[in-house]
C-alpha atoms as a PDB file:
ATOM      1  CA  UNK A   1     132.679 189.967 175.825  1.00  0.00           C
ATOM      2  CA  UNK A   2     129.305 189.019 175.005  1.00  0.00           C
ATOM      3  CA  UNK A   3     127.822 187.372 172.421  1.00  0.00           C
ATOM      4  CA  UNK A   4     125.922 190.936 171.395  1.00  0.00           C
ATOM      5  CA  UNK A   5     129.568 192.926 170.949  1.00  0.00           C
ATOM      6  CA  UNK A   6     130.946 189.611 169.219  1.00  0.00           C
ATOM      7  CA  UNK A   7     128.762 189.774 166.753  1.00  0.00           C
ATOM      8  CA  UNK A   8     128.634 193.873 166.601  1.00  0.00           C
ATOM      9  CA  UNK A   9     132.478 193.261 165.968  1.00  0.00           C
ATOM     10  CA  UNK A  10     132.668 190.930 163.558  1.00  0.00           C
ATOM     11  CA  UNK A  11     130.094 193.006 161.558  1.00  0.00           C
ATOM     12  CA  UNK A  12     132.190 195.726 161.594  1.00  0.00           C
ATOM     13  CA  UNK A  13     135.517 193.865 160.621  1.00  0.00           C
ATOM     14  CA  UNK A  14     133.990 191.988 157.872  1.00  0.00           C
ATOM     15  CA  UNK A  15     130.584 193.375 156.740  1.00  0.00           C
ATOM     16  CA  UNK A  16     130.859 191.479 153.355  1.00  0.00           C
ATOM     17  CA  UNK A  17     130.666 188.151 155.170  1.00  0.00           C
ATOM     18  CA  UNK A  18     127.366 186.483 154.373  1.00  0.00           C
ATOM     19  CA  UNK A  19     125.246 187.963 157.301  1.00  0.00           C
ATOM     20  CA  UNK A  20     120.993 187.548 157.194  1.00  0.00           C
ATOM     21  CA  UNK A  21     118.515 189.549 158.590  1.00  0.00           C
ATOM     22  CA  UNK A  22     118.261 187.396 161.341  1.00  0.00           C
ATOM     23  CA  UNK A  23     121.541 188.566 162.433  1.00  0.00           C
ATOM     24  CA  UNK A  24     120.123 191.996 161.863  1.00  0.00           C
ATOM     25  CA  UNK A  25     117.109 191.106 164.210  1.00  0.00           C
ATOM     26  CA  UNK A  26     119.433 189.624 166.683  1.00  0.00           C
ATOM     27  CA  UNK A  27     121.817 192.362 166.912  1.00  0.00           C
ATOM     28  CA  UNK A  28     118.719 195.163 167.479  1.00  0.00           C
ATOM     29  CA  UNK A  29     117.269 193.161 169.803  1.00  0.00           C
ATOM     30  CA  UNK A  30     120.704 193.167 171.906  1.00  0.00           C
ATOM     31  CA  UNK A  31     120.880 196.858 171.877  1.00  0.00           C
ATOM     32  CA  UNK A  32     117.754 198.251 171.862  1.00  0.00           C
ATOM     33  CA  UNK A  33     116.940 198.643 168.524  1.00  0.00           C
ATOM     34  CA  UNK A  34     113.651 198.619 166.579  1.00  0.00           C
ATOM     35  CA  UNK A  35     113.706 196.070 164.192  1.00  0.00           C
ATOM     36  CA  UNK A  36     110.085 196.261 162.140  1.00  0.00           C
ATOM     37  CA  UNK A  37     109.011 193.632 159.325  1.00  0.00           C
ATOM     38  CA  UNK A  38     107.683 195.104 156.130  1.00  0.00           C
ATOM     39  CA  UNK A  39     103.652 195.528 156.323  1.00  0.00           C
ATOM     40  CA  UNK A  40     104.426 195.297 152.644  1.00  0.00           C
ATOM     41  CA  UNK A  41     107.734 194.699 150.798  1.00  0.00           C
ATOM     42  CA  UNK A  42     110.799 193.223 151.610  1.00  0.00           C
ATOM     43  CA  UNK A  43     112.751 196.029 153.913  1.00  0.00           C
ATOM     44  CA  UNK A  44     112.507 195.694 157.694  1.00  0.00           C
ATOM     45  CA  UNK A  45     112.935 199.164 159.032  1.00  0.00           C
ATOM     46  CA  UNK A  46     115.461 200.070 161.685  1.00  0.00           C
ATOM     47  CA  UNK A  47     115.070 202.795 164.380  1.00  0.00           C
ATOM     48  CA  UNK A  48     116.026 203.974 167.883  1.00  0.00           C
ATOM     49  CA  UNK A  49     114.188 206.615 169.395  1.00  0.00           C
ATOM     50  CA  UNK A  50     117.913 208.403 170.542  1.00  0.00           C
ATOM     51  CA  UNK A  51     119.246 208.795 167.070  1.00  0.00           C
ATOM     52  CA  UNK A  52     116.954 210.505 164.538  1.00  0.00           C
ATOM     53  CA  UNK A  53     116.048 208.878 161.040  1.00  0.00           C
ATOM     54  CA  UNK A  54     115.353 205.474 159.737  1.00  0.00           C
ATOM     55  CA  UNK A  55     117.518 202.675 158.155  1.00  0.00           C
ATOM     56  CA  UNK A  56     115.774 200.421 155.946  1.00  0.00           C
ATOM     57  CA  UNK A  57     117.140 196.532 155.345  1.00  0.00           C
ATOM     58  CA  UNK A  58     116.354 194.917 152.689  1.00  0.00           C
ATOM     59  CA  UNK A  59     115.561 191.176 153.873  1.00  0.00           C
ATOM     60  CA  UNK A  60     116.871 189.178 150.508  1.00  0.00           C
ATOM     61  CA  UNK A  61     119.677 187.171 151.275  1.00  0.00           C
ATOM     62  CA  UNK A  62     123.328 188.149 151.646  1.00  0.00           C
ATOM     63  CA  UNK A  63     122.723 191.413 152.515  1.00  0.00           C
ATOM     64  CA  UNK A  64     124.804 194.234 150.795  1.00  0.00           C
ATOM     65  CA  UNK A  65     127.749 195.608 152.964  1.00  0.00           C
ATOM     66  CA  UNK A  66     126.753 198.845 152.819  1.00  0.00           C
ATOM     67  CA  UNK A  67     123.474 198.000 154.642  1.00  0.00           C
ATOM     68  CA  UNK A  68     125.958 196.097 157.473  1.00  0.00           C
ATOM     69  CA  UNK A  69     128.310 199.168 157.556  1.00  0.00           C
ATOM     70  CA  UNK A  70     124.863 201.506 158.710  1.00  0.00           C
ATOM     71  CA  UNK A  71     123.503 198.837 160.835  1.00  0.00           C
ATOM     72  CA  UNK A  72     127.086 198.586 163.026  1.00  0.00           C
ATOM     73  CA  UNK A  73     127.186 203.019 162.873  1.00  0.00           C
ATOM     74  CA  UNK A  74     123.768 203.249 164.178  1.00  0.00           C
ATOM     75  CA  UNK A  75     124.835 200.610 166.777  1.00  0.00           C
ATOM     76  CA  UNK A  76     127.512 202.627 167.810  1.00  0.00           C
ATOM     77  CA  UNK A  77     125.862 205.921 168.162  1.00  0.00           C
ATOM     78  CA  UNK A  78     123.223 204.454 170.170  1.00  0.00           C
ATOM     79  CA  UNK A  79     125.999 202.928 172.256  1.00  0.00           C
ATOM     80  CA  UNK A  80     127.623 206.414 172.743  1.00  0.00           C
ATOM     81  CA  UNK A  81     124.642 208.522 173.610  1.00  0.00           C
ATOM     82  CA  UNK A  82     123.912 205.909 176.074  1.00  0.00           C
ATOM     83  CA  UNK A  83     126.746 206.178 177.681  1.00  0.00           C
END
């Protein structure tokens, strides 16, 4: 298993853990995600062009669960239709 799906699973198990947004960066990066920095703000902006809509992140540190939980379901779908 790579270190990509490692960390893709160990969001998913425990998305309260203490993750940063350069996890975040790291795990787009490993699957093809757009990761953007805010022009202005603190939310870096998520996208892939297979799966429609945006997913915003804010950058403070830890970052909410919630945000985790979209990040790893947006993973996944792109995963899918990729298949």
């Amino acid at each position: 298993m790579s270190r990509a799906y490692k960390r893709l699973a160990a969001m998913k198990r425990n998305p309260r853990d203490d993750w940063t947004i350069d996890d975040v960066i790291a795990l787009c990066g490993s699957f093809g995600l757009d990761c953007k920095p805010p022009a202005s703000g603190s939310h870096y902006v998520v996208s892939h062009p297979l799966v429609e809509g945006l997913l915003t992140v804010p950058a403070r540190r830890p970052i909410k669960p919630l945000y985790i939980g979209l990040l790893v379901e947006l993973v996944e779908c792109v995963l899918e239709r990729t298949k």
